[in-house]
Every structure is written in structure tokens, then in C-alpha cells.
Protein backbone atom coordinates (compact mmCIF):
# COMPACT_ATOMS: atom_id res chain seq x y z
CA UNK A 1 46.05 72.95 175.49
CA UNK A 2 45.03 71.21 178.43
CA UNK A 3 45.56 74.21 180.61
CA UNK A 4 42.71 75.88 178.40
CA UNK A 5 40.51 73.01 178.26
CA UNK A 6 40.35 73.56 182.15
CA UNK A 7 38.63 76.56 181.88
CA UNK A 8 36.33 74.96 179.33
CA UNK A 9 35.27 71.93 180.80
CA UNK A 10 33.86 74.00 183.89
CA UNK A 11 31.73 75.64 181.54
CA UNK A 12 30.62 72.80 180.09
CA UNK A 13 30.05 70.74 183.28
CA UNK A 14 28.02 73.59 184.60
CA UNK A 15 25.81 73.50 181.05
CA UNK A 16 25.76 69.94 181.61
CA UNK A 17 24.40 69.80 185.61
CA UNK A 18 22.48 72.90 184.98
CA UNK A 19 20.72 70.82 181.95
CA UNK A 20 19.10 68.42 184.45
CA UNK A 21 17.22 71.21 186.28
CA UNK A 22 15.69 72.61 183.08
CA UNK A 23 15.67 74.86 180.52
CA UNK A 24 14.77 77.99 182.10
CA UNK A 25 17.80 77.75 184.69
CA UNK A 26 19.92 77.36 181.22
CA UNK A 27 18.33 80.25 179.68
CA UNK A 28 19.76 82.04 183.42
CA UNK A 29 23.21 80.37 183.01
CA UNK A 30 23.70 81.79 179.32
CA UNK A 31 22.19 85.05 180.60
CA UNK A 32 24.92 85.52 182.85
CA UNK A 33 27.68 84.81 180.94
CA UNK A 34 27.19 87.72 178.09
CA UNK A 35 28.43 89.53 180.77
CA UNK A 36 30.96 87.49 182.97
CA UNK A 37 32.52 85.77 180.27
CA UNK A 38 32.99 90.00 179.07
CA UNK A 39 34.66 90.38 182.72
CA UNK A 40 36.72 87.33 183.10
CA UNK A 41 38.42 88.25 179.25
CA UNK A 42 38.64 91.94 179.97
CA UNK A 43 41.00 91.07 182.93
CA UNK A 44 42.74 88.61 181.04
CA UNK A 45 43.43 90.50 178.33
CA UNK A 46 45.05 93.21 181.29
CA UNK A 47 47.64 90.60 182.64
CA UNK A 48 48.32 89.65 178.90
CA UNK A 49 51.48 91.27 179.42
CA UNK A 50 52.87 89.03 182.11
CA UNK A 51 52.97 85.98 179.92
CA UNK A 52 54.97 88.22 177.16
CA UNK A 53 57.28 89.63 179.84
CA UNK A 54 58.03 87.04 181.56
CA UNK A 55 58.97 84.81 178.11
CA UNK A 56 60.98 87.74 176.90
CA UNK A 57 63.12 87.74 180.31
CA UNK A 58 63.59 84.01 180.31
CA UNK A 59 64.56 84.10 176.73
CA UNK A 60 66.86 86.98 177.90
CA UNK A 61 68.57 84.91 181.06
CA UNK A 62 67.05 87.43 183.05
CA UNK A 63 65.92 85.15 186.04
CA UNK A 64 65.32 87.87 188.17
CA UNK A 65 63.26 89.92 186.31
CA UNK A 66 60.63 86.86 185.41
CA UNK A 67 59.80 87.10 189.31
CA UNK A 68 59.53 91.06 189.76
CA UNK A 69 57.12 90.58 186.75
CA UNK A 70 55.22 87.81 188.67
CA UNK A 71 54.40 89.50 192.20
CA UNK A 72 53.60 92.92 189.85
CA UNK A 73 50.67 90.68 188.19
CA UNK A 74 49.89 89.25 191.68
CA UNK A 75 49.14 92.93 192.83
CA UNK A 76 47.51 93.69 189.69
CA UNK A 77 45.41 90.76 189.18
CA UNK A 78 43.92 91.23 192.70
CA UNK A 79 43.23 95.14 192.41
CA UNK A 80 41.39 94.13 188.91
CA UNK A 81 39.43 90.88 190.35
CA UNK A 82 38.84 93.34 192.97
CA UNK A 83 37.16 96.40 190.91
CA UNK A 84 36.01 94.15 188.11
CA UNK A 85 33.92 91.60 190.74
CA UNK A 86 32.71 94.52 192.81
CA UNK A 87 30.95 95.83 189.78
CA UNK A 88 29.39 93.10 188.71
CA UNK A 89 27.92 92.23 191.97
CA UNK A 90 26.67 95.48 192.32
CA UNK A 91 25.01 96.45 189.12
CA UNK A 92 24.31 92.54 187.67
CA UNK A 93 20.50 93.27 186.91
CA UNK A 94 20.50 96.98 185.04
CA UNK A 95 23.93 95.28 183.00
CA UNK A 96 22.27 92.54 181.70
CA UNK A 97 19.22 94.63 180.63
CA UNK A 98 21.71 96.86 178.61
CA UNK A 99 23.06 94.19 176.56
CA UNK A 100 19.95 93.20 175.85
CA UNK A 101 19.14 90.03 177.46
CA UNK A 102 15.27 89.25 178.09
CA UNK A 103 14.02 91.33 181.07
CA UNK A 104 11.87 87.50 181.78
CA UNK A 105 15.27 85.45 182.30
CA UNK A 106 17.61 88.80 183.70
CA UNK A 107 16.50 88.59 187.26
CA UNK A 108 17.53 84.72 187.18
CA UNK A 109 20.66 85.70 185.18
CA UNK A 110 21.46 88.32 187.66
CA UNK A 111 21.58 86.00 190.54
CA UNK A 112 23.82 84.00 188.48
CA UNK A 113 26.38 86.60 188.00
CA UNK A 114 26.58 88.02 191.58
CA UNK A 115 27.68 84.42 192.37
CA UNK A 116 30.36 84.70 189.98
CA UNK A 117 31.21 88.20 190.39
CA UNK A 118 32.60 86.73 194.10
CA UNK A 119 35.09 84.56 192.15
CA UNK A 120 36.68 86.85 190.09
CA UNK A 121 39.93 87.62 192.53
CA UNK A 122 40.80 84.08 192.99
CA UNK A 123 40.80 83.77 189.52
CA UNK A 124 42.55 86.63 188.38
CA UNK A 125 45.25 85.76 190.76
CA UNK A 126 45.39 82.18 189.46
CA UNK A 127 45.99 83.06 185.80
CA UNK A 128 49.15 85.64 186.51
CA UNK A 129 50.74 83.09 188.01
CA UNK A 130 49.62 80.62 185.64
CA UNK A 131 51.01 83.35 182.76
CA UNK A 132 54.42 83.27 185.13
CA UNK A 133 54.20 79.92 185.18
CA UNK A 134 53.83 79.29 181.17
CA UNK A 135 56.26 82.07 180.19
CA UNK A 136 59.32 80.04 182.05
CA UNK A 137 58.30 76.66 180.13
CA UNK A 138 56.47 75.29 182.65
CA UNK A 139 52.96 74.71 181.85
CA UNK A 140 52.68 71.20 183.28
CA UNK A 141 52.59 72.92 186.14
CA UNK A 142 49.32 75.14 185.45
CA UNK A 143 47.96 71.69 184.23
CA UNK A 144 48.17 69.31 187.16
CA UNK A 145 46.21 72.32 189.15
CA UNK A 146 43.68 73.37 186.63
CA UNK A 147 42.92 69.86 185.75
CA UNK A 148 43.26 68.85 190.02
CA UNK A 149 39.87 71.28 190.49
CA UNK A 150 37.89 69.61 187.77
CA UNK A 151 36.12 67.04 190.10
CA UNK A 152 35.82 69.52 192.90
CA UNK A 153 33.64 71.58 190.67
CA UNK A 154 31.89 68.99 188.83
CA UNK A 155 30.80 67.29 192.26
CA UNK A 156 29.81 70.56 193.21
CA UNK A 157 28.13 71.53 190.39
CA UNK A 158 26.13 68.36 190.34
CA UNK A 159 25.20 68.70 194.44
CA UNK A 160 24.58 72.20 194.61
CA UNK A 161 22.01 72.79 191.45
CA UNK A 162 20.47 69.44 191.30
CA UNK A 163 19.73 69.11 195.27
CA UNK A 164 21.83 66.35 195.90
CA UNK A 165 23.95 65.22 198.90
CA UNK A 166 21.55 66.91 201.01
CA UNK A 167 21.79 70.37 199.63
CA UNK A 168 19.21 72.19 198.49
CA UNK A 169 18.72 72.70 194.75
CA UNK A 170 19.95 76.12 193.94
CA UNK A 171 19.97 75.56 189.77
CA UNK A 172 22.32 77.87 188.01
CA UNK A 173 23.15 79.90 191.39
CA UNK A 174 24.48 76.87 192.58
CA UNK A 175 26.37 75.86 189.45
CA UNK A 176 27.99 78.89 189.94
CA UNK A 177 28.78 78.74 193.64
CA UNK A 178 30.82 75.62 192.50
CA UNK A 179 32.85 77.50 190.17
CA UNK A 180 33.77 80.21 192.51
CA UNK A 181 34.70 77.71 195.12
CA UNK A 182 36.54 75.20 192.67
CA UNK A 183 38.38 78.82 191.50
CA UNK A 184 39.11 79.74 195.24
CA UNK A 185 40.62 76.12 195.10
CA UNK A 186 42.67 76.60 192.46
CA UNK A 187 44.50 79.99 193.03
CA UNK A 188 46.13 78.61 196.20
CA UNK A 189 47.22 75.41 194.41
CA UNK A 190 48.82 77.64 191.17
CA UNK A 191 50.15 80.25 193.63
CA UNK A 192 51.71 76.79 195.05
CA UNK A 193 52.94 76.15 191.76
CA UNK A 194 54.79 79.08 191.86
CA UNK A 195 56.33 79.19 195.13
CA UNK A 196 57.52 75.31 194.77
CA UNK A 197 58.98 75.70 191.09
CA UNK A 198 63.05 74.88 190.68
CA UNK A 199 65.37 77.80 191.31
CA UNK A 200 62.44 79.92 192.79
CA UNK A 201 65.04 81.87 195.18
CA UNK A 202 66.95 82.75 191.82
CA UNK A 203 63.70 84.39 190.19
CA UNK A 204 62.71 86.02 193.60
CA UNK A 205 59.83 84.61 193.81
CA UNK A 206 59.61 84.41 197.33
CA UNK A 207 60.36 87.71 197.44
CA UNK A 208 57.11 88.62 198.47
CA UNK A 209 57.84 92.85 198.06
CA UNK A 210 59.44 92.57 195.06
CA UNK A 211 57.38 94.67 192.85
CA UNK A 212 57.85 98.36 191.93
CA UNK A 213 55.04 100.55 190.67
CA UNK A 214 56.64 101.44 187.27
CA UNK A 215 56.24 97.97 186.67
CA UNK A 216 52.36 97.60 187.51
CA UNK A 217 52.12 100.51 184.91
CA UNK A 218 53.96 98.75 182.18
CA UNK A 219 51.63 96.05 182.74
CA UNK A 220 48.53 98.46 182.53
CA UNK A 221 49.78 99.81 179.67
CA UNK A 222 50.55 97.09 177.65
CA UNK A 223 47.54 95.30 178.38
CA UNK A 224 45.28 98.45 178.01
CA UNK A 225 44.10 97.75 174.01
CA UNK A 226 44.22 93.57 174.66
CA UNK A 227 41.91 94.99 177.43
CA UNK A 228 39.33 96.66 175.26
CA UNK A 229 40.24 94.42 172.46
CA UNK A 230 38.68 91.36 174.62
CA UNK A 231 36.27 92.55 175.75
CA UNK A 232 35.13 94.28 172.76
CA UNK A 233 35.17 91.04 171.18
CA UNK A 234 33.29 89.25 173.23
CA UNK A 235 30.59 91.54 173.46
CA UNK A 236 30.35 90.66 170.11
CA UNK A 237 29.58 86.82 170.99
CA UNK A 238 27.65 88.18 173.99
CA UNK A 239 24.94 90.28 171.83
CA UNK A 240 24.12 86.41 170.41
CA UNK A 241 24.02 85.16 173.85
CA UNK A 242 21.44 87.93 174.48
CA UNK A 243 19.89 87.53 170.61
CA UNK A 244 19.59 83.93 171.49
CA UNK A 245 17.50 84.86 174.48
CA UNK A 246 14.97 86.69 172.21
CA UNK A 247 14.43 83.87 170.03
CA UNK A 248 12.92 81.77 173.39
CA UNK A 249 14.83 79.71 175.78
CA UNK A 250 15.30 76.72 173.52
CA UNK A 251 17.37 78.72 171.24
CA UNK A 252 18.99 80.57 174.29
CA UNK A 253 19.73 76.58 175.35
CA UNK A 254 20.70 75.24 172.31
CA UNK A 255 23.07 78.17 171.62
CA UNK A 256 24.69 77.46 175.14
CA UNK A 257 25.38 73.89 174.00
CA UNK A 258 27.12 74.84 170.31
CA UNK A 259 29.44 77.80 172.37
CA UNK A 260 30.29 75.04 174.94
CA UNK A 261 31.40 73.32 171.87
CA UNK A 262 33.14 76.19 170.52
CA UNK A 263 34.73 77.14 173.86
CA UNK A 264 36.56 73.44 173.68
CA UNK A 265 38.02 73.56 170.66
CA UNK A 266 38.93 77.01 171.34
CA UNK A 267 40.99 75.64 174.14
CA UNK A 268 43.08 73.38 171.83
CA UNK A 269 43.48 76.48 169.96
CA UNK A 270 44.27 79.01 172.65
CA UNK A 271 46.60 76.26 174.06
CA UNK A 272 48.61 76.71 170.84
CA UNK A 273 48.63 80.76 171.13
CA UNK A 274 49.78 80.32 174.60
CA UNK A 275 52.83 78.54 173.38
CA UNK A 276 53.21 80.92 170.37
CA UNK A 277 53.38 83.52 172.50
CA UNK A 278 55.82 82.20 174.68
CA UNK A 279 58.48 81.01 171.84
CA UNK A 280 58.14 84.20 170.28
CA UNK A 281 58.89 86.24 173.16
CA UNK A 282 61.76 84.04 174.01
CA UNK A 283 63.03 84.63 170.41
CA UNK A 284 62.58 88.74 171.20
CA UNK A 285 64.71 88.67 174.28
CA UNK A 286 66.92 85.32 173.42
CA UNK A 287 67.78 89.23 169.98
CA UNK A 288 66.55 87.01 167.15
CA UNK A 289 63.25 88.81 166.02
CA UNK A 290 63.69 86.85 162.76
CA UNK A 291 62.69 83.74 164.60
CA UNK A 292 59.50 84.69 165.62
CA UNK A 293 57.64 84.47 162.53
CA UNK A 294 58.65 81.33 161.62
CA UNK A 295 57.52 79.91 165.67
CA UNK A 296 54.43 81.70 164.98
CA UNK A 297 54.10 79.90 161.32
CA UNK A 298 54.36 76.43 163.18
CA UNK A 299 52.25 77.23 165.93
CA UNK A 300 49.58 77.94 162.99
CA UNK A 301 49.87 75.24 161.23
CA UNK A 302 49.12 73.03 164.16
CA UNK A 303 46.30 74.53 164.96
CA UNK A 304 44.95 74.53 161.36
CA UNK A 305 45.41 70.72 161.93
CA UNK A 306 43.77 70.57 165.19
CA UNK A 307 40.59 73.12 164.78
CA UNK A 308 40.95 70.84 161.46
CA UNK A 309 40.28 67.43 162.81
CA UNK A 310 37.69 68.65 165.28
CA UNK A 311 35.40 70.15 162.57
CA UNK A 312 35.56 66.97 160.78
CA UNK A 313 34.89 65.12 163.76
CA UNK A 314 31.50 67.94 164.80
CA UNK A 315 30.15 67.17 161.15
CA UNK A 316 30.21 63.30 161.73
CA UNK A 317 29.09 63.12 165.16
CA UNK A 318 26.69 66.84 165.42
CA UNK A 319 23.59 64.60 167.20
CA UNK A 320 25.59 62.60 169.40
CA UNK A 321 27.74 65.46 170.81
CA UNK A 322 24.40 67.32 170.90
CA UNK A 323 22.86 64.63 172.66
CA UNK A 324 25.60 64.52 175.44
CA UNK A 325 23.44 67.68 177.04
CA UNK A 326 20.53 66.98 179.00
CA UNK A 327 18.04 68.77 176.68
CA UNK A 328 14.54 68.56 175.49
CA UNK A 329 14.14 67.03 171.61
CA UNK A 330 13.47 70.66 170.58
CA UNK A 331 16.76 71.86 172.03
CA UNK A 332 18.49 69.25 170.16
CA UNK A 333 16.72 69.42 166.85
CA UNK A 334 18.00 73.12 166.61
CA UNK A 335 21.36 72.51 168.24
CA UNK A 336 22.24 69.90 165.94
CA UNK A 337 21.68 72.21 162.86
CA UNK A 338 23.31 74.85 164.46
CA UNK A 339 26.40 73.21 165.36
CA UNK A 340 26.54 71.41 161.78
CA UNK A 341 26.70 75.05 159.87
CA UNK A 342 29.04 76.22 162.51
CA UNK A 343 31.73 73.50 162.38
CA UNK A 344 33.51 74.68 158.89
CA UNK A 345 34.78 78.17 160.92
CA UNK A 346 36.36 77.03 163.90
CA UNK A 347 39.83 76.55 161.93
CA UNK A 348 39.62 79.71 161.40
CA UNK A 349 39.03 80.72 164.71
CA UNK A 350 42.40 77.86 165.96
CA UNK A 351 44.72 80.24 163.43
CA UNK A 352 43.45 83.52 164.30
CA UNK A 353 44.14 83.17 168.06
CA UNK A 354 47.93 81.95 167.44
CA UNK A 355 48.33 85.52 165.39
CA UNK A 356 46.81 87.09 168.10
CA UNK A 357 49.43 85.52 170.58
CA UNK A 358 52.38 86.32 168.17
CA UNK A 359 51.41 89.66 167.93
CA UNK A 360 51.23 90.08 171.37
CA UNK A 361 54.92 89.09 171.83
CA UNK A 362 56.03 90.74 168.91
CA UNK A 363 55.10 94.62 170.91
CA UNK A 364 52.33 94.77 168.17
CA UNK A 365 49.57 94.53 170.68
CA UNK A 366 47.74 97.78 169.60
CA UNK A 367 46.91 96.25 166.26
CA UNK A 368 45.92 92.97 167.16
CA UNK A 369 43.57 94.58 169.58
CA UNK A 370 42.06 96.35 166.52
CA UNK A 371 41.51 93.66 164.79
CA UNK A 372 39.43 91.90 167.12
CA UNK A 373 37.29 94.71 167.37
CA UNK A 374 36.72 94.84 164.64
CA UNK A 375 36.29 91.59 163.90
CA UNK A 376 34.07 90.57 166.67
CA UNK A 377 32.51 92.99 167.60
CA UNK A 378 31.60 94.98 164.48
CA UNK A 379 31.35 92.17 162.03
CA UNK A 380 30.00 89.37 164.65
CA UNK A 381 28.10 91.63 166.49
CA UNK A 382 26.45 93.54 163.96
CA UNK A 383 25.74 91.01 161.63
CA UNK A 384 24.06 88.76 164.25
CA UNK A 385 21.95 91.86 164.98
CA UNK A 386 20.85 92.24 161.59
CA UNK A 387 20.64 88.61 160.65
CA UNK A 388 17.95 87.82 163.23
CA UNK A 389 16.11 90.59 162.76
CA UNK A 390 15.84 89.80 159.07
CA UNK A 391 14.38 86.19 160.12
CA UNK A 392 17.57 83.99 159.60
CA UNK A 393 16.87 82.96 163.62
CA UNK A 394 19.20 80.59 165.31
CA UNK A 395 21.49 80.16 162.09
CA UNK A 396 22.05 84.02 161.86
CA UNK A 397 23.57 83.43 165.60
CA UNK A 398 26.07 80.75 163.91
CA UNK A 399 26.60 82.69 160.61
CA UNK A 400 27.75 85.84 162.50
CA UNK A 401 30.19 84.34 164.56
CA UNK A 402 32.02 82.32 161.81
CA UNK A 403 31.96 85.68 159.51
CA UNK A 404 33.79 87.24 162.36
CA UNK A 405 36.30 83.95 162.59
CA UNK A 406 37.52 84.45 158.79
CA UNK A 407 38.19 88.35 159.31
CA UNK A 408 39.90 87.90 162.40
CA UNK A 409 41.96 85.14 161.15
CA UNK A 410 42.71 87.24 157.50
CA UNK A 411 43.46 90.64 159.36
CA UNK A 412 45.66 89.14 161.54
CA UNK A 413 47.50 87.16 159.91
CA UNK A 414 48.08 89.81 156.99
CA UNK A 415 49.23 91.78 160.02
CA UNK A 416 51.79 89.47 161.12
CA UNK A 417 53.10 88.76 157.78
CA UNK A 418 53.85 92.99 157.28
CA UNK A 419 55.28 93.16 161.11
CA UNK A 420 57.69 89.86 160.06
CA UNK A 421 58.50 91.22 156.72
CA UNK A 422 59.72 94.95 158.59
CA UNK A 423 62.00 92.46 161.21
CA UNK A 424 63.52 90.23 158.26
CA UNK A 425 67.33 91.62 158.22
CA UNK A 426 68.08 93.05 154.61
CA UNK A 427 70.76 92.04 152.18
């Protein structure tokens, strides 16, 4: 869980630093991300299969294999950080237009996301080995170096938008340069991680040519539909980023404060996926299918208590957490209402994302894939379409994406119950 948060608490620090310069460079920030938060998950959702490889092979006692699987996402994750960067960089400003983000904030926005484009490599090659990492058991590891870059960025962050320290003030460009260079940071620490780990000769690791083809295919393949899946579904969440720009940038702000939220206790959930994932794939290549419904069931249930706790806490405390942003009182008068209505979904969203994981594991990838499409990007998506443009403004935004939380969370885990039910052994 606090390997997720990492990613998280750049975001947030960047909302946060970016705050001080002003609304407009917030509006840019959230611009951006409706389409590099689409990139960074797209890619993720690609090297989904090293995490359920490499827990199948350790569960398996197949030491070997957990490294061939490792250098084939290394390869992969640098061709895709590769292609995926390159077009960003190159075709930021007509991209953000077609998602519909205000052609007023897109030129800022596209600034934004050339800086980011530049750190999508480093990062792609950080999270396979952070997958290879996880799927042998050790995700203290990822941890210590995606919590170690934390301060780099937030210094960073703080120097290079704010003009501090000397530098000149740069605003959400250089709230991004942080990231990329925190993220530069942070894949040679994880690849680190990897090289250094306890019987790294008998995994091959350092087996730098260790990789075959077939294998880079069976990663394609498998992570093809998680692919399209992800990024389907957050293009869902990214048509309110862009809706949120249309209502004026205090919505556009205030709606970048309530998905900061989100994206933390999303962490805590997706921490608990990660781990799902992991114990289920050791129970597929440990041959005891019938476990993994049950390690998925726990899983669940802790995140139910987590995502839980959190909402309870975001209904008591709404104007203080609010009030931890730098924002203007209109910014916070609409983010606190928004983040009160929201709060009641995100268990939803903690239990959907464990499925999702299990599913993964379980070879059922194709249909959890659907799911989130549909899900978030036909039920999220289109209702937040239609909601603002019937006048329900900033709530629609918040409506939408909890509507999308319940479907995901009932689709999938109706899904995993049939799968389980197919695996039980019969009397």
C-alpha cells in the first residue's frame, strides 16, 4: 500500500506546490493529466503480466523463470515508455483538444505534458521491476525506493514552480520537470533493487540477455485487453478532468483536489490488489486454483475495511482536508461539497480493484478488461457527459465517477465468483 501511495503523493505534492502559483497553472496541471495519467495506465496495464508471471513461477519453484520474465519486461517497458512518450511529446496540443479540454488552458496543459512525456521510460522501467520485485514477496523493496524519491520531488517541485532556490518559476512545467527527474531517480534505485535482491544469480537476474522474444509476446498478449481496459477507463475519469475544465478553472481546481483525494485512497486499495494478485498467482502455480478465491475474498475484505475507514474519516474532516490545498475560498467552498458526496463510493472503488487483480492472476484478464470499460468509461464517462450538460455541474463530475465505482465493483466481483465456482473441484 505504501508502494502505491508513492505514486500518489507525487501527484498530490505537485497539486499542492502548483497551488501556490495559482489557479490557472492548476487548471494546466489537471489539463495534462486527462491525458498522461491515460499513458502512464495504458503501459501499466501492458506489463500487468509480469507481476502475474512472475508470482505464478515463484509459487511454482521456478526461480529461473521469475528472472527471464523480469529482463523480458525490462525490454518491453522501455520500447513502450519509448513509443508511448514519443507520442505524447509530439502531438500534446491537438490530443488535449480531442478530449475536450478548454482550447484557453490546452496550450498551458500541453507544455505540461511534453515535460512528462520525457519521463515515461524511466518509469516504465521502474514499475517491471517493481512488478518483479512484488511477485517474489518482496515489496519492501519497491517501498524503501519509491518512498526514498519523495523528498527529491517534493523539493523539486516546490523550487522549480514556485521560483525558489534561485530558479526561475516555471509553474506546472516545473512541477513536472520534478517528477520526471524524481522518476529518472527512481528507476536506477528499483533496477538496484533488483540486481541486489537474495539469490539473484539463482533467478538470472544478472543475466543481462536472458530474454527470448516468445516471451515479450506473451507479455504483449496478455497485457493487450488490461491495455485497452486502462486506458479505456481512465478516459472515462479523464472526460471529467476535461468537463471540469468547462465549468471554469475553479471547478477544474477543485476537481484536481477531490481526485488527489481519490488517487490516495486508491493507493491503499491498489496496494491490496497488488498483493491479491500476487497470492493468487502463487496459488495457480504453487496447482491449488481452489485457493485463489478464498486469497482474493480476504484481500476484499480488507479493503472494504480500509476504503471503509477513509470515507468515514473524508465525511468528518471534508474542509480541513480541503483546506490542506493552497486554494482560493471559492475552490474550497465547491471542493468541500464535492468531496463530501463523493466519499460514500470509494469502498467500492478499494473492492473492485482487488477483483480486478484476482482476475488478472486467475488467466481471466479479457473479462476484467471488459468490465472496466464498461464501467468507466461507458457508465463514468457518459454519464458525466450528460450530467453536466443537464446542469448538475461539479456534482455530476462526482456522481459519475461513483456510478462507475458500484458497476465495476458488482461486475467484477459477480465475475470472480462464476470463474471460482468453474475451479471448485466437484464431489
Amino acid at each position: 500500500m505504501l508502494t502505491s501511495l508513492n505514486w500518489t503523493i507525487l501527484h498530490v505534492t505537485d497539486v499542492i506546490v502548483v497551488g501556490l502559483t495559482g489557479t490557472q497553472e492548476v487548471a494546466a496541471l489537471g489539463a495534462s493529466r486527462a491525458l498522461t495519467y491515460i499513458g502512464i495506465v495504458v503501459v501499466l496495464g501492458w506489463l500487468s503480466g509480469v507481476l502475474v508471471f512472475v508470482s505464478r513461477a515463484d509459487g511454482a519453484g521456478d526461480l529461473p523463470e521469475t528472472g527471464r520474465v523480469l529482463h523480458e519486461g525490462l525490454v518491453l517497458g522501455l520500447v513502450l515508455g519509448l513509443a508511448s512518450g514519443g507520442i505524447l511529446f509530439a502531438f500534446a496540443h491537438p490530443l488535449l483538444l480531442m478530449v475536450g479540454v478548454e482550447p484557453g488552458i490546452a496550450p498551458a496543459g500541453a507544455r505540461v505534458v511534453q515535460v512528462m512525456a520525457l519521463a515515461y521510460p524511466f518509469q516504465l522501467l521502474s514499475i517491471a521491476a517493481s512488478f518483479f520485485l512484488e511477485g517474489v514477496s518482496r515489496p519492501r523493496r519497491v517501498m524503501v525506493v519509491q518512498l526514498s524519491v519523495l523528498p527529491l520531488n517534493a523539493v523539486l517541485a516546490w523550487a522549480w514552480s514556485g521560483g525558489h532556490l534561485g530558479f526561475p518559476a516555471w509553474g506546472a512545467v516545473g512541477a513536472a520537470a520534478a517528477t520526471a527527474t524524481a522518476s529518472a531517480f527512481g528507476a536506477v534505485a528499483m533496477l538496484y533493487a533488483a540486481w541486489t535482491l537474495p539469490r539473484a544469480h539463482e533467478r538470472g537476474v544478472r543475466r543481462l540477455r536472458d530474454w527470448r522474444p516468445d516471451g515479450m509476446i506473451r507479455l504483449l498478449r496478455f497485457g493487450l485487453v488490461p491495455a485497452i481496459a486502462s486506458g479505456l477507463e481512465l478516459a472515462g475519469f479523464s472526460i471529467l478532468i476535461a468537463l471540469s475544465t468547462q465549468l471554469g478553472e475553479a471547478s477544474a481546481h477543485a476537481f484536481q483536489i477531490v481526485f488527489s483525494v481519490h488517487n490516495i485512497t486508491f493507493g491503499v486499495a491498489l496496494g491490496l490488489g497488488s498483493a491479491a494478485g500476487v497470492r493468487v498467482g502463487n496459488a495457480i502455480g504453487e496447482g491449488r486454483p481452489e485457493q485463489a478465491a478464498w486469497r482474493a475474498g480476504l484481500a476484499a475484505g480488507l479493503a472494504a475495511l480500509a476504503t471503509g475507514a477513509m470515507a468515514l474519516g473524508i465525511l468528518i474532516a471534508a474542509p480541513g482536508i480541503v483546506g490542506a490545498f493552497p486554494a482560493i475560498n471559492a475552490v474550497e467552498a465547491i471542493g468541500v461539497g464535492m468531496l463530501v458526496a463523493w466519499a460514500p463510493f470509494i469502498l467500492f472503488d478499494g473492492v473492485q480493484v482487488v477483483f480486478v487483480y484476482a482476475l488478472r492472476s486467475m488467466g481471466d484478464q479479457v473479462a476484467a478488461g471488459l468490465n472496466g470499460i464498461a464501467s468507466f468509461f461507458v457508465v463514468t464517462g457518459g454519464l458525466g457527459w450528460w450530467l453536466v450538460h443537464t446542469g448538475w455541474g461539479s456534482l455530476g463530475l462526482v456522481y459519475a465517477s461513483g456510478a462507475g465505482m458500484v458497476a465495476a465493483a458488482l461486475l467484477n466481483g459477480a465475475r470472480l465468483w462464476w470463474v471460482s465456482a468453474r475451479s471448485r473441484p466437484r464431489s
